[in-house]
C-alpha atoms as a PDB file:
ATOM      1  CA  UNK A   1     180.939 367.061 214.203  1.00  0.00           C
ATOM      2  CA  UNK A   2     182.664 364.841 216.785  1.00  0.00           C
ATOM      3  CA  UNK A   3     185.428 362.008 215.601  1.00  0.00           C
ATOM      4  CA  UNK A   4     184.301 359.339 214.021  1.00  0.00           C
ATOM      5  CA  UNK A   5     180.954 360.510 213.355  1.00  0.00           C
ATOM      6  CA  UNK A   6     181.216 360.542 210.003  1.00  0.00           C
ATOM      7  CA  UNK A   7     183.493 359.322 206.939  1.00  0.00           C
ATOM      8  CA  UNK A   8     186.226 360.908 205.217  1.00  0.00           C
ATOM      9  CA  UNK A   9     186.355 360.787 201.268  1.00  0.00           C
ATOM     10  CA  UNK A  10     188.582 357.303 201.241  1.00  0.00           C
ATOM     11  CA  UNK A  11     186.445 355.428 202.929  1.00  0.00           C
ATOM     12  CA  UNK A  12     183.610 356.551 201.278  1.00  0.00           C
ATOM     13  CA  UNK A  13     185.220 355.622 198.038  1.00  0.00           C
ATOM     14  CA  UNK A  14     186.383 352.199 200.115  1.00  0.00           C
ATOM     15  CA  UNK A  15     182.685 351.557 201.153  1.00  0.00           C
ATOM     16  CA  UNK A  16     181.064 351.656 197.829  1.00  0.00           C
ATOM     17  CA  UNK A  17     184.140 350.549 195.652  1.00  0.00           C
ATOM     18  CA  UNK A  18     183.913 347.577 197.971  1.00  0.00           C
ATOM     19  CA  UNK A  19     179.669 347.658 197.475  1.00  0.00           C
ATOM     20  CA  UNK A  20     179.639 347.305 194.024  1.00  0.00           C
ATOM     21  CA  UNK A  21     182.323 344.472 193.998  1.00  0.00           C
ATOM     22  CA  UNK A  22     179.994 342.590 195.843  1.00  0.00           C
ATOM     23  CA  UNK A  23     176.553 343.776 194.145  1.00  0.00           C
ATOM     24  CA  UNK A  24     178.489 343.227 191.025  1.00  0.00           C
ATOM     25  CA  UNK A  25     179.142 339.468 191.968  1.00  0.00           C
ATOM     26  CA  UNK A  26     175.371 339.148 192.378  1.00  0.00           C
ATOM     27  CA  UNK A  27     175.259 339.710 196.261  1.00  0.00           C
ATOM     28  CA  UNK A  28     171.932 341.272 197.452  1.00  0.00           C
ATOM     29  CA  UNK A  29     172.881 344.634 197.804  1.00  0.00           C
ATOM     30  CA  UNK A  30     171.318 345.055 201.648  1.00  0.00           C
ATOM     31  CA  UNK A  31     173.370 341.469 202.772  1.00  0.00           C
ATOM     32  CA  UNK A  32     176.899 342.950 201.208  1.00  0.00           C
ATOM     33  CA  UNK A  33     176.625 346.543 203.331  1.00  0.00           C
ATOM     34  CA  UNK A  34     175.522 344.445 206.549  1.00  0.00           C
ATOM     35  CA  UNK A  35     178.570 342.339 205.946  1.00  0.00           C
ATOM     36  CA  UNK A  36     180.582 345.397 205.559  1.00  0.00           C
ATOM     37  CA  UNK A  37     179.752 347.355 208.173  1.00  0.00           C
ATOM     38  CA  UNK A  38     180.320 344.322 210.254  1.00  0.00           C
ATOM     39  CA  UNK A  39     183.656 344.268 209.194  1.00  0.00           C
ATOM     40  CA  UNK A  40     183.804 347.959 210.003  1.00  0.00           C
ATOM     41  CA  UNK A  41     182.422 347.473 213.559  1.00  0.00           C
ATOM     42  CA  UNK A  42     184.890 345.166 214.724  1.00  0.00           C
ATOM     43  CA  UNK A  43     188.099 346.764 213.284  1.00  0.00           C
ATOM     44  CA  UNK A  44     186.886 350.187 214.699  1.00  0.00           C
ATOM     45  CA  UNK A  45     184.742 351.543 217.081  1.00  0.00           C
ATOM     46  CA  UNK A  46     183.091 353.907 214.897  1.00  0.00           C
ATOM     47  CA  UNK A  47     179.735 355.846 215.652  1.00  0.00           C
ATOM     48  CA  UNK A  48     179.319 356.408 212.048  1.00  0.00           C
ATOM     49  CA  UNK A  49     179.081 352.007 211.444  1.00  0.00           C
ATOM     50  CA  UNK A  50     176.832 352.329 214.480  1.00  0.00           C
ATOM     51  CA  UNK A  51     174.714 354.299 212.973  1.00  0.00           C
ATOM     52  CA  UNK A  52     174.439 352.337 209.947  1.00  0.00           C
ATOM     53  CA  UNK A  53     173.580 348.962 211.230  1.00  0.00           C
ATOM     54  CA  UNK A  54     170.865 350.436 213.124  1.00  0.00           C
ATOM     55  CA  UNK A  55     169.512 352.103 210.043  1.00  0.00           C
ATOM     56  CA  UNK A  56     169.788 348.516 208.127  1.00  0.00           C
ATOM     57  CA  UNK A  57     167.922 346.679 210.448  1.00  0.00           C
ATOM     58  CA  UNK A  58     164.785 348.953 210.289  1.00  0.00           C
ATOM     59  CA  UNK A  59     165.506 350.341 207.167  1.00  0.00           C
ATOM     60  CA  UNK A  60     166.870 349.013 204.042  1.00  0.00           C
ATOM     61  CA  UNK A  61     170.820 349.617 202.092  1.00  0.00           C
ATOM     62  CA  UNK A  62     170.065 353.242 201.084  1.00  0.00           C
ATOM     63  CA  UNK A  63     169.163 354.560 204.454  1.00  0.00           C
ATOM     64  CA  UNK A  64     172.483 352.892 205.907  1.00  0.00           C
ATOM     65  CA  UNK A  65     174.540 354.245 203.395  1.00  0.00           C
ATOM     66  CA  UNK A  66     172.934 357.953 203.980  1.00  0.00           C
ATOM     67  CA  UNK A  67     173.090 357.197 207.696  1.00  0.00           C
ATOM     68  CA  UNK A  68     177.164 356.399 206.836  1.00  0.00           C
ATOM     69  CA  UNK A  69     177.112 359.693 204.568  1.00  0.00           C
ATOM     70  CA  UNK A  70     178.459 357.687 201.791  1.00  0.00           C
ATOM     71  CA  UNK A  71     175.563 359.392 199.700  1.00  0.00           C
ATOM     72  CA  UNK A  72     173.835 362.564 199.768  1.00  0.00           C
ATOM     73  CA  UNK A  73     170.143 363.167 200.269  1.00  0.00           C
ATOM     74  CA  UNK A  74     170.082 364.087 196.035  1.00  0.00           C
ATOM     75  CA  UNK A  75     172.166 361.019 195.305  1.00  0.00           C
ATOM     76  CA  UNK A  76     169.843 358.731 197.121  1.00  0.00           C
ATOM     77  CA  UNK A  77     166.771 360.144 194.610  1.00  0.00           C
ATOM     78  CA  UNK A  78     168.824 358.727 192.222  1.00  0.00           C
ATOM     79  CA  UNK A  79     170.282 355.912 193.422  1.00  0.00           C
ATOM     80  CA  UNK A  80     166.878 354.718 195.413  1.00  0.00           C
ATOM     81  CA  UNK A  81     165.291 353.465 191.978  1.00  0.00           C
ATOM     82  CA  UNK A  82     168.391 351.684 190.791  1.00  0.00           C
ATOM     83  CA  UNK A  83     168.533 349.797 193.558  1.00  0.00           C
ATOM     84  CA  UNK A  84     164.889 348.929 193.585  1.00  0.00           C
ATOM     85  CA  UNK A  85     165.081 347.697 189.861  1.00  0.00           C
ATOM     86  CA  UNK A  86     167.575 344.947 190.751  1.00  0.00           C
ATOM     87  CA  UNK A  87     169.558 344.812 188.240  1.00  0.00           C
ATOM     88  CA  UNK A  88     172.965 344.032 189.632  1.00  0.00           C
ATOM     89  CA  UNK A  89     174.931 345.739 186.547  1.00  0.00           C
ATOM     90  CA  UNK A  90     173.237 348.951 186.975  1.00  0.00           C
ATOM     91  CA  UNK A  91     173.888 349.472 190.703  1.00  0.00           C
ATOM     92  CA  UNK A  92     177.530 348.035 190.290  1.00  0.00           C
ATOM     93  CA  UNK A  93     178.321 350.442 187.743  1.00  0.00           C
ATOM     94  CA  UNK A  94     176.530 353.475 189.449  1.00  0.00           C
ATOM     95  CA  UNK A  95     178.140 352.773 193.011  1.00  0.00           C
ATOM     96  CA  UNK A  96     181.127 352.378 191.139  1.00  0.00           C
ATOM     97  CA  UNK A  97     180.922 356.346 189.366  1.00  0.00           C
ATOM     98  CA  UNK A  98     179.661 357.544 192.513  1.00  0.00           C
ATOM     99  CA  UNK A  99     182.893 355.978 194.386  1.00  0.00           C
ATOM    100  CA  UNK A 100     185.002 357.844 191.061  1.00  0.00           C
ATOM    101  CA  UNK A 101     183.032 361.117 191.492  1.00  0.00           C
ATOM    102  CA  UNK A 102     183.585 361.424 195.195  1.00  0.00           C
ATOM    103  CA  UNK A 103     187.500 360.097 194.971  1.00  0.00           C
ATOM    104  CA  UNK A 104     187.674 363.542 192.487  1.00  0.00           C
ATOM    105  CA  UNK A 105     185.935 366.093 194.693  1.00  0.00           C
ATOM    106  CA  UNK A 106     187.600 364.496 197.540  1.00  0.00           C
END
């Protein structure tokens, strides 16, 4: 895989450390990533963030963060129907393992 085509484990754990911050704080998860790959665009020129943006504006938060490889195809079975029930805690605290469970295998 060339550079910068995908994400090593600390900004992984960054990305959704960072998500669930925001989700906790009762952000729409889909406006928080947006915002944060943003912020990722203009500090680096990343095809990965790319990638993402484009997913998020045909697709919806889990399809960005699969097309950032911050989650894995099996993670997003899980993760799809916690972020469709809405409840902010939930997510926050799930994005939140996930980020501790990938800093460990890292």
């Amino acid at each position: 895989m060339a550079k910068g085509d995908s994400l090593d484990t600390e900004d992984k754990v960054r990305i959704l450390r960072s998500l669930a911050f925001h989700v906790h704080r009762k952000r729409p998860a889909d406006e928080a990533l947006m915002e944060l790959v943003e912020q990722e665009l203009r500090g680096t020129r990343r095809r990965v963030y790319r990638a993402a943006a484009e997913r998020m504006a045909e697709s919806d938060t889990l399809g960005a963060l699969l097309a950032i490889g911050a989650v894995s195809d099996e993670v997003a079975c899980v993760l799809g129907p916690v972020i469709d029930d809405g409840d902010h805690r939930l997510l926050s605290n799930a994005l939140n393992r996930l980020a501790d469970w990938t800093e460990q295998q890292g």
